[in-house]
N, C-alpha and C. Protein backbone atom coordinates (compact mmCIF):
# COMPACT_ATOMS: atom_id res chain seq x y z
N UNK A 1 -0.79 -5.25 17.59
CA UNK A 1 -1.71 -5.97 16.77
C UNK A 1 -1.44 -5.60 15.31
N UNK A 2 -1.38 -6.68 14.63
CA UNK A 2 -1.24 -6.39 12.87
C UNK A 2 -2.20 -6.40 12.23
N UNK A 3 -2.21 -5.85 10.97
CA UNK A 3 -3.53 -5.35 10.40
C UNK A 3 -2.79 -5.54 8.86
N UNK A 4 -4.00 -5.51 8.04
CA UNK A 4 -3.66 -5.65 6.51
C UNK A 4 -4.36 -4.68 6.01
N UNK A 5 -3.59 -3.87 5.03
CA UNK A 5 -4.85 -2.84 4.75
C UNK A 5 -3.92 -3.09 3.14
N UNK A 6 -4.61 -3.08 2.13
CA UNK A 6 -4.62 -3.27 0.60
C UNK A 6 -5.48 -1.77 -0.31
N UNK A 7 -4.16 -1.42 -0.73
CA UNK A 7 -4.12 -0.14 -1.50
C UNK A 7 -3.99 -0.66 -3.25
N UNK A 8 -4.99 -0.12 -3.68
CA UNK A 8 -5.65 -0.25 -4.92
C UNK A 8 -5.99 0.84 -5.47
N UNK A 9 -5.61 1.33 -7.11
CA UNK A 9 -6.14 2.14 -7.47
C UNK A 9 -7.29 2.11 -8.39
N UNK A 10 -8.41 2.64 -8.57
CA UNK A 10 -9.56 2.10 -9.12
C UNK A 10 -9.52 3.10 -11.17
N UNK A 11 -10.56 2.74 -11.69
CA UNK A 11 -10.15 3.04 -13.09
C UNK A 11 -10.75 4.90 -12.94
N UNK A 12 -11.09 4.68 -12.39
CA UNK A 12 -10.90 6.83 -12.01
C UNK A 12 -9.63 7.39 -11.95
N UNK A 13 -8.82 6.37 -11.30
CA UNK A 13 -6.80 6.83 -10.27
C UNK A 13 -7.62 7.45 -9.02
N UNK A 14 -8.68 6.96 -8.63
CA UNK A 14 -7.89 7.59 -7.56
C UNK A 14 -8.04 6.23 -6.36
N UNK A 15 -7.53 6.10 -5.18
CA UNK A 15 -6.91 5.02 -4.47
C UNK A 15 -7.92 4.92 -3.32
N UNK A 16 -7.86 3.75 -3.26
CA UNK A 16 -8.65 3.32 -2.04
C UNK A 16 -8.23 2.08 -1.10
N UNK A 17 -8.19 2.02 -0.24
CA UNK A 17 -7.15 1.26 1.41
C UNK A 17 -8.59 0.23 1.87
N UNK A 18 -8.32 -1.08 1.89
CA UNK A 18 -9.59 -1.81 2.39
C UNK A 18 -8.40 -2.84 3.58
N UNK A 19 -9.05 -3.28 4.40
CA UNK A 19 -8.97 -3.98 5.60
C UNK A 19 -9.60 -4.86 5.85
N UNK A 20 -9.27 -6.54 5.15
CA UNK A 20 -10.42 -7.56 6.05
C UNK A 20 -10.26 -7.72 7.23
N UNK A 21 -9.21 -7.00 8.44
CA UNK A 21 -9.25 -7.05 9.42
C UNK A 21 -10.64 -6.40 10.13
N UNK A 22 -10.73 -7.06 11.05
CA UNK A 22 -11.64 -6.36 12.39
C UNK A 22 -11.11 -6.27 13.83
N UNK A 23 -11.30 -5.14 14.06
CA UNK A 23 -10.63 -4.48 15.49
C UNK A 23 -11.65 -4.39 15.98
N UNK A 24 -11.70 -4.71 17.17
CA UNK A 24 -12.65 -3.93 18.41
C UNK A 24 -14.21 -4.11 17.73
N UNK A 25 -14.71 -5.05 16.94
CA UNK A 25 -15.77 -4.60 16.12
C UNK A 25 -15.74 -3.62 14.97
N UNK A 26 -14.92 -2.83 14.61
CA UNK A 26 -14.64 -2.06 13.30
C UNK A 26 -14.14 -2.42 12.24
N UNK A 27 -14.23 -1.99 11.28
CA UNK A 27 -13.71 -2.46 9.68
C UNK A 27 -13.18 -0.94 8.95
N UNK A 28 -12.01 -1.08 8.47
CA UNK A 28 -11.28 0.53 8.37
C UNK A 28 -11.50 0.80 6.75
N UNK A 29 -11.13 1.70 6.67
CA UNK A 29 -11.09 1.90 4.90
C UNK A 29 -10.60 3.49 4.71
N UNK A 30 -10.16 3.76 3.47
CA UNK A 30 -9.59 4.85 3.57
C UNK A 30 -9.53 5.18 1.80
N UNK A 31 -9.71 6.36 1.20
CA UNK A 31 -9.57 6.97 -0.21
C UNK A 31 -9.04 8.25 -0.17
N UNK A 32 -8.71 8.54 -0.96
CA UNK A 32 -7.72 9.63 -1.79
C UNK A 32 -7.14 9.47 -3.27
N UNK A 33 -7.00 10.86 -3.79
CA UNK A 33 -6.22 11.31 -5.15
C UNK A 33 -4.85 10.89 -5.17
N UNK A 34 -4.34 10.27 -3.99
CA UNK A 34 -2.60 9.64 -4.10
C UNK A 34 -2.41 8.94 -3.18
N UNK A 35 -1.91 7.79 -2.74
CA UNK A 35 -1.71 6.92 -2.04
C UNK A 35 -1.38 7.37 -0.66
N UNK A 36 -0.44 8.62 -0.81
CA UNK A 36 -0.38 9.42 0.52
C UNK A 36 -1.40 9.60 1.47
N UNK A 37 -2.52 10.17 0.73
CA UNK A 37 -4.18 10.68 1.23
C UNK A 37 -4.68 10.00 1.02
N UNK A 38 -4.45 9.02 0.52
CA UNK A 38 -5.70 7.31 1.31
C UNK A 38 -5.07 6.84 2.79
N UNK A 39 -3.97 6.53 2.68
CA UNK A 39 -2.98 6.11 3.80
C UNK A 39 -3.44 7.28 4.86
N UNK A 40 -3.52 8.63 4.93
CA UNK A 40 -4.03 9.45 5.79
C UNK A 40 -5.34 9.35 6.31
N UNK A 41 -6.13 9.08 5.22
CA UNK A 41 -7.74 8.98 5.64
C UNK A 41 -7.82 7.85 6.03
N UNK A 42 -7.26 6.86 5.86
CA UNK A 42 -7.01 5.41 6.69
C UNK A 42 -6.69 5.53 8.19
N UNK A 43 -5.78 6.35 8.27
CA UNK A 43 -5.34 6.50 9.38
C UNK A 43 -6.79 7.32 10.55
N UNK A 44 -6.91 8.32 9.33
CA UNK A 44 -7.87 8.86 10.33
C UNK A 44 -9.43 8.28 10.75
N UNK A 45 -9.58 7.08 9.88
CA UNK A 45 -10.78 6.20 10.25
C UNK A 45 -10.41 5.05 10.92
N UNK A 46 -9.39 4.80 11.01
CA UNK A 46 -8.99 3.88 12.62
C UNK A 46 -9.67 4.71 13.78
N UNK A 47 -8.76 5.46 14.00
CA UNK A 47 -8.80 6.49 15.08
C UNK A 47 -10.27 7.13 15.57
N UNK A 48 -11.15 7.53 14.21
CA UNK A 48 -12.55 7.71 14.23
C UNK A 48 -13.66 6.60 14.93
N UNK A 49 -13.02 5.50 14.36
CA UNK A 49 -13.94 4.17 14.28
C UNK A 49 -13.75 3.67 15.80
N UNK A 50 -12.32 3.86 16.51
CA UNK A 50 -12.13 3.34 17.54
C UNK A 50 -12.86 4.08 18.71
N UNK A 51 -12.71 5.42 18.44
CA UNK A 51 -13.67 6.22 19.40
C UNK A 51 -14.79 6.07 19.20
N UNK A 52 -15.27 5.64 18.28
CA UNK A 52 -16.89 5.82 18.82
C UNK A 52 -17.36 4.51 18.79
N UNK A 53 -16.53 3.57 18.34
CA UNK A 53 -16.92 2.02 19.45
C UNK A 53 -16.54 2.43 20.85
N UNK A 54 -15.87 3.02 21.15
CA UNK A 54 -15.49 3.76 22.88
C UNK A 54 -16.86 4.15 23.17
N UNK A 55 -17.82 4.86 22.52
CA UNK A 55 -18.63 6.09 22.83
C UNK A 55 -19.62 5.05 22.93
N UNK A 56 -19.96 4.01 22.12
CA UNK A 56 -20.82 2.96 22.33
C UNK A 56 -21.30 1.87 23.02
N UNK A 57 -19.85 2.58 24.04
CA UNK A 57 -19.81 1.36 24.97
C UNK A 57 -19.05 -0.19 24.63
N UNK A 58 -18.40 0.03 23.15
CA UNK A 58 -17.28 -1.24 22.96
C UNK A 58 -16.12 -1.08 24.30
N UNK A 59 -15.81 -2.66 24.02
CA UNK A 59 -14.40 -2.42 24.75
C UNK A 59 -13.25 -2.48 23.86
N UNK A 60 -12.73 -1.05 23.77
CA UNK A 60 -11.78 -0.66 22.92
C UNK A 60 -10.89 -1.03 23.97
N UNK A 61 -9.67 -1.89 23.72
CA UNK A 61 -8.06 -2.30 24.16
C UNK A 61 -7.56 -1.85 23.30
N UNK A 62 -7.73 -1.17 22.28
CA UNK A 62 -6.48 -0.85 21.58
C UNK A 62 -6.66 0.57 20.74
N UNK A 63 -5.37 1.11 20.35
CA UNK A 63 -5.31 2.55 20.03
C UNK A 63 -4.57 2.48 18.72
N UNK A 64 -4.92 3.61 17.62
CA UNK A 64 -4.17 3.13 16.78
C UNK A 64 -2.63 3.48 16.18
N UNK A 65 -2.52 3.59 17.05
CA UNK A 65 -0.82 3.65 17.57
C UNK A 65 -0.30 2.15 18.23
N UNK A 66 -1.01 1.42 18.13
CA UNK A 66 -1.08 0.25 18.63
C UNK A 66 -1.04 -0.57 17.73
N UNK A 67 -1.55 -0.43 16.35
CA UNK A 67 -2.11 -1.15 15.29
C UNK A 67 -0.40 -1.04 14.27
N UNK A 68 -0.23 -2.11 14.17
CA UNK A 68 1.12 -2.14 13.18
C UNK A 68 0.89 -2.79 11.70
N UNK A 69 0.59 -2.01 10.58
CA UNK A 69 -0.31 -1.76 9.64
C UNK A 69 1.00 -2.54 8.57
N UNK A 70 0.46 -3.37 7.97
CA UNK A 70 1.12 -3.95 6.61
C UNK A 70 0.67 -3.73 5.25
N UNK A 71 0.87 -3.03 4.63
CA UNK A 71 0.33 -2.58 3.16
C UNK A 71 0.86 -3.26 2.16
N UNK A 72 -0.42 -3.66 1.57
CA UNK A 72 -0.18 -4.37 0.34
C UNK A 72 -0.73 -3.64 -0.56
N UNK A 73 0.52 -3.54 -2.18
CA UNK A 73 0.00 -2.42 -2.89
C UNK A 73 0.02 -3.41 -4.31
N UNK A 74 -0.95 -2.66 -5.19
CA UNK A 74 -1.08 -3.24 -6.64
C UNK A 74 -0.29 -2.45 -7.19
N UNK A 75 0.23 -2.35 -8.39
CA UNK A 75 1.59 -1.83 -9.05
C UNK A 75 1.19 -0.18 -9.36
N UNK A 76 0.23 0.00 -9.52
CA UNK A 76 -0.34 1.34 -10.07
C UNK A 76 0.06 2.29 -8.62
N UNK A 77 -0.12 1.72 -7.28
CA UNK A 77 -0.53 2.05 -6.22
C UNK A 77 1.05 2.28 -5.34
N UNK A 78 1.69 1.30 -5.64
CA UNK A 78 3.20 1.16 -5.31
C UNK A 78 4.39 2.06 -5.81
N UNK A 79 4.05 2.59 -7.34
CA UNK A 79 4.94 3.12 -7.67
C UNK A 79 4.26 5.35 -7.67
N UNK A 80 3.20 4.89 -7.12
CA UNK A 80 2.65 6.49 -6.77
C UNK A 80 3.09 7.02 -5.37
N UNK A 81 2.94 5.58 -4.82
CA UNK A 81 3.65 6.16 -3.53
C UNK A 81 5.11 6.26 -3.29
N UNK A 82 5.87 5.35 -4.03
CA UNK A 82 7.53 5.34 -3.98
C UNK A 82 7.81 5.97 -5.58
N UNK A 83 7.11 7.30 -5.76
CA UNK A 83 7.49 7.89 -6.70
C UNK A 83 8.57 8.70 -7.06
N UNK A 84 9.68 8.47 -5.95
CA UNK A 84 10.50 8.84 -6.82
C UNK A 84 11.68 7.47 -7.06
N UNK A 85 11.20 6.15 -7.04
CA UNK A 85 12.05 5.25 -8.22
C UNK A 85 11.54 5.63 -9.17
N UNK A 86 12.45 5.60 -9.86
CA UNK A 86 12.91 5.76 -11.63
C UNK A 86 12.42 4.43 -12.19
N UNK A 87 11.31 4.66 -12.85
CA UNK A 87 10.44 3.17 -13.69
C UNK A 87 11.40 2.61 -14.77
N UNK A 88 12.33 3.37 -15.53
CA UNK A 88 13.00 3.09 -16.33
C UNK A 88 14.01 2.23 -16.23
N UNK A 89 14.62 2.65 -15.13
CA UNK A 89 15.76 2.33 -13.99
C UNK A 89 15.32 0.61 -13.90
N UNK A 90 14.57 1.29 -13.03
CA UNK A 90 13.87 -0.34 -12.31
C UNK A 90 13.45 -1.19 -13.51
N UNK A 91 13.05 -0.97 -14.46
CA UNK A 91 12.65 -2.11 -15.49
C UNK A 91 13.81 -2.63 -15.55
N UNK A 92 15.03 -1.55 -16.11
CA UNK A 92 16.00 -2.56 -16.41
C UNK A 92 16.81 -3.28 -15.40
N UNK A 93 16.97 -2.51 -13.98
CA UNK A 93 17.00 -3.57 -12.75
C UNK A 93 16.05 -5.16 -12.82
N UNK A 94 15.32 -5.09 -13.28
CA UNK A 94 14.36 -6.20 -12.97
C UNK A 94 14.39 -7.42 -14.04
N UNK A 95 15.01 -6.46 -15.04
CA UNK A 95 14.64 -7.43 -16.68
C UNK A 95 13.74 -6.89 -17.10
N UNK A 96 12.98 -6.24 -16.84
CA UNK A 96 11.78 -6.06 -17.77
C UNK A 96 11.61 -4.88 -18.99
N UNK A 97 11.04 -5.08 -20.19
CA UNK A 97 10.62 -3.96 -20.52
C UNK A 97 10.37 -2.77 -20.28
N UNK A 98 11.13 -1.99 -20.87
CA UNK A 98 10.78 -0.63 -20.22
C UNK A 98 9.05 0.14 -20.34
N UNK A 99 8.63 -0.47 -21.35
CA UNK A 99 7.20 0.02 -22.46
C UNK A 99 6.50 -0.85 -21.05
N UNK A 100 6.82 -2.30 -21.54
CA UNK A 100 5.53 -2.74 -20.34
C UNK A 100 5.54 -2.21 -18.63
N UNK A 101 6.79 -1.81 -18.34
CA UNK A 101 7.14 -1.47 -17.04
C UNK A 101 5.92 -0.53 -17.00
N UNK A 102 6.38 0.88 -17.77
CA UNK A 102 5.21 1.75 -17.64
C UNK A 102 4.34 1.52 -17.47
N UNK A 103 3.50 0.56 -18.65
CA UNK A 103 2.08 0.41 -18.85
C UNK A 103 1.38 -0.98 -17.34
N UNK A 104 2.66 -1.53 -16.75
CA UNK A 104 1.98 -1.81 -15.36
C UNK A 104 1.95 -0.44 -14.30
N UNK A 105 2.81 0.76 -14.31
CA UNK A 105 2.65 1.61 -13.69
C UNK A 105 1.69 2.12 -13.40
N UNK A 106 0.92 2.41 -14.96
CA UNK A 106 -0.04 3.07 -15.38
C UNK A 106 -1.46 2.53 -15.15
N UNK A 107 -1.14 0.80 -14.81
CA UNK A 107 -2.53 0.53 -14.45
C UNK A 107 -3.36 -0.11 -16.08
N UNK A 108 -2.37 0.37 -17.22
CA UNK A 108 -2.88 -0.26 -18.67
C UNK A 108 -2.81 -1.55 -18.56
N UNK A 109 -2.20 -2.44 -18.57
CA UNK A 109 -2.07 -3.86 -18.00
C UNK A 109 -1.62 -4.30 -16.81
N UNK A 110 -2.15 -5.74 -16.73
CA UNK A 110 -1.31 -6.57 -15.72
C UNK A 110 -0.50 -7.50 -15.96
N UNK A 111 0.31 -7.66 -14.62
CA UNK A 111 1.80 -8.27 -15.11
C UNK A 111 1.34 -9.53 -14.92
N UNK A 112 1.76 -10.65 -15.72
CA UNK A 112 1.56 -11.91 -15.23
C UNK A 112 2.64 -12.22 -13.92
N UNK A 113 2.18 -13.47 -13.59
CA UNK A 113 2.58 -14.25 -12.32
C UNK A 113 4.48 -14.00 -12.54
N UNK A 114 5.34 -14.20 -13.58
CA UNK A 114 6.36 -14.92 -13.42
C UNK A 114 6.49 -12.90 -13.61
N UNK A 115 6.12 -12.12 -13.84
CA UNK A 115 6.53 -10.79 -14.04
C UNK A 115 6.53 -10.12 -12.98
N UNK A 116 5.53 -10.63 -12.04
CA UNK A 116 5.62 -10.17 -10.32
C UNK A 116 6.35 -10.01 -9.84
N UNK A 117 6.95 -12.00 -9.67
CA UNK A 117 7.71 -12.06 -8.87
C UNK A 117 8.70 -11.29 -9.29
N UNK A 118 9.42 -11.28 -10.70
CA UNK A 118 10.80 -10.47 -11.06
C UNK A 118 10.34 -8.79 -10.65
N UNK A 119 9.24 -8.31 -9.85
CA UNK A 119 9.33 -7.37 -9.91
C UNK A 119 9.51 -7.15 -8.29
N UNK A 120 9.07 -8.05 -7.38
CA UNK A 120 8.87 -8.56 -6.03
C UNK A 120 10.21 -8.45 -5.60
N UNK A 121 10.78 -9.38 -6.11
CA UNK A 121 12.31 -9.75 -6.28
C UNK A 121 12.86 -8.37 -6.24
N UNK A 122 13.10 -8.07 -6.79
CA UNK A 122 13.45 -6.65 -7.19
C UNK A 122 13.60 -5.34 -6.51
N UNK A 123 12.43 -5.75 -5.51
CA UNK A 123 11.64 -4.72 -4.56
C UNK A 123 12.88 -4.75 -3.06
N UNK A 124 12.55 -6.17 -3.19
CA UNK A 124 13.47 -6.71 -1.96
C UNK A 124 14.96 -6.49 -2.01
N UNK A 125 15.05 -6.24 -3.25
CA UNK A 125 16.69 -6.62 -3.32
C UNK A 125 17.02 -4.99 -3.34
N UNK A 126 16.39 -3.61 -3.64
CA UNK A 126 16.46 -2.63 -3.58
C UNK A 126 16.36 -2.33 -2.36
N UNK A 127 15.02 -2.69 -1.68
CA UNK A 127 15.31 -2.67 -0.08
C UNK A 127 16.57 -3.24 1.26
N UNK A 128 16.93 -4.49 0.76
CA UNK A 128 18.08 -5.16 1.11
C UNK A 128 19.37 -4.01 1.24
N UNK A 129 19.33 -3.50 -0.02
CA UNK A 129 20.95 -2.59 -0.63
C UNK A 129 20.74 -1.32 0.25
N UNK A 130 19.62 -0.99 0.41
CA UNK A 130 18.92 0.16 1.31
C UNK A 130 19.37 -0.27 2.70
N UNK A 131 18.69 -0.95 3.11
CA UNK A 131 18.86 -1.09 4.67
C UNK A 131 20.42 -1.46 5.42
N UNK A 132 21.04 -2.57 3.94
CA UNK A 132 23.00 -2.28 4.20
C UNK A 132 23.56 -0.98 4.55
N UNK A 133 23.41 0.03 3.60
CA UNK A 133 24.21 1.11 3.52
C UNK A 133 24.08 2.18 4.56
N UNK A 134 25.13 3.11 4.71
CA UNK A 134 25.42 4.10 5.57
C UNK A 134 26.13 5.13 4.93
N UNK A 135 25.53 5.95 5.73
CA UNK A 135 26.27 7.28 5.49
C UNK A 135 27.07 8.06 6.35
């Protein structure tokens, strides 16, 4: 079963994981100081939430090892967790400014629509070169 869970960082920094999915009757969510430890406390309120719809007498079919989780991240949120690309790097991979690169890192602005995609783009095509190669 697939699930959407959307990682956002709020104007504090610190991150929070929301899910319009519903499992079994549950709704997940998850926070932390780094995208790592939201993604953890996410994890661990699946797992929480599913047992005690168990304990309630839901009919839990599913475990969350079962749950095949798709994360969608806002730029602040994306580059905390794949922190070690090089922002500099990647701007100029992408076209972009190096100044504004940061300041979408940072969560100071947002990128418009046509700045996304060149950054989307980008994402994919790093992943692509990734998943070719061998060692």
């Amino acid at each position: 079963m697939k699930i959407t869970a959307i990682i956002e960082r709020n104007d504090n920094g610190f991150y929070a994981i929301t899910s319009p999915d519903v499992v079994c009757g549950c709704h997940f969510g998850g926070y932390g100081y780094s995208v790592a430890e939201a993604k953890n406390d996410f994890m661990d309120g699946i797992a929480e939430s599913l047992e005690t719809a168990k304990e309630l007498g839901k009919d839990v079919n599913v475990s969350p090892q079962d749950l095949e989780i798709e994360y969608q991240y806002d730029l602040p949120s994306f580059f905390n967790f794949f922190d070690w690309i090089n922002v500099s790097a990647f701007a100029k991979l992408a076209g972009i400014n190096e100044s504004k690169m940061r300041a979408y890192k940072a969560g100071v602005c947002v990128a418009s629509e046509k700045t996304m995609n060149k950054i989307v783009s980008t994402v994919k095509t790093m992943g692509e070169a990734m998943t070719s190669a061998s060692l």
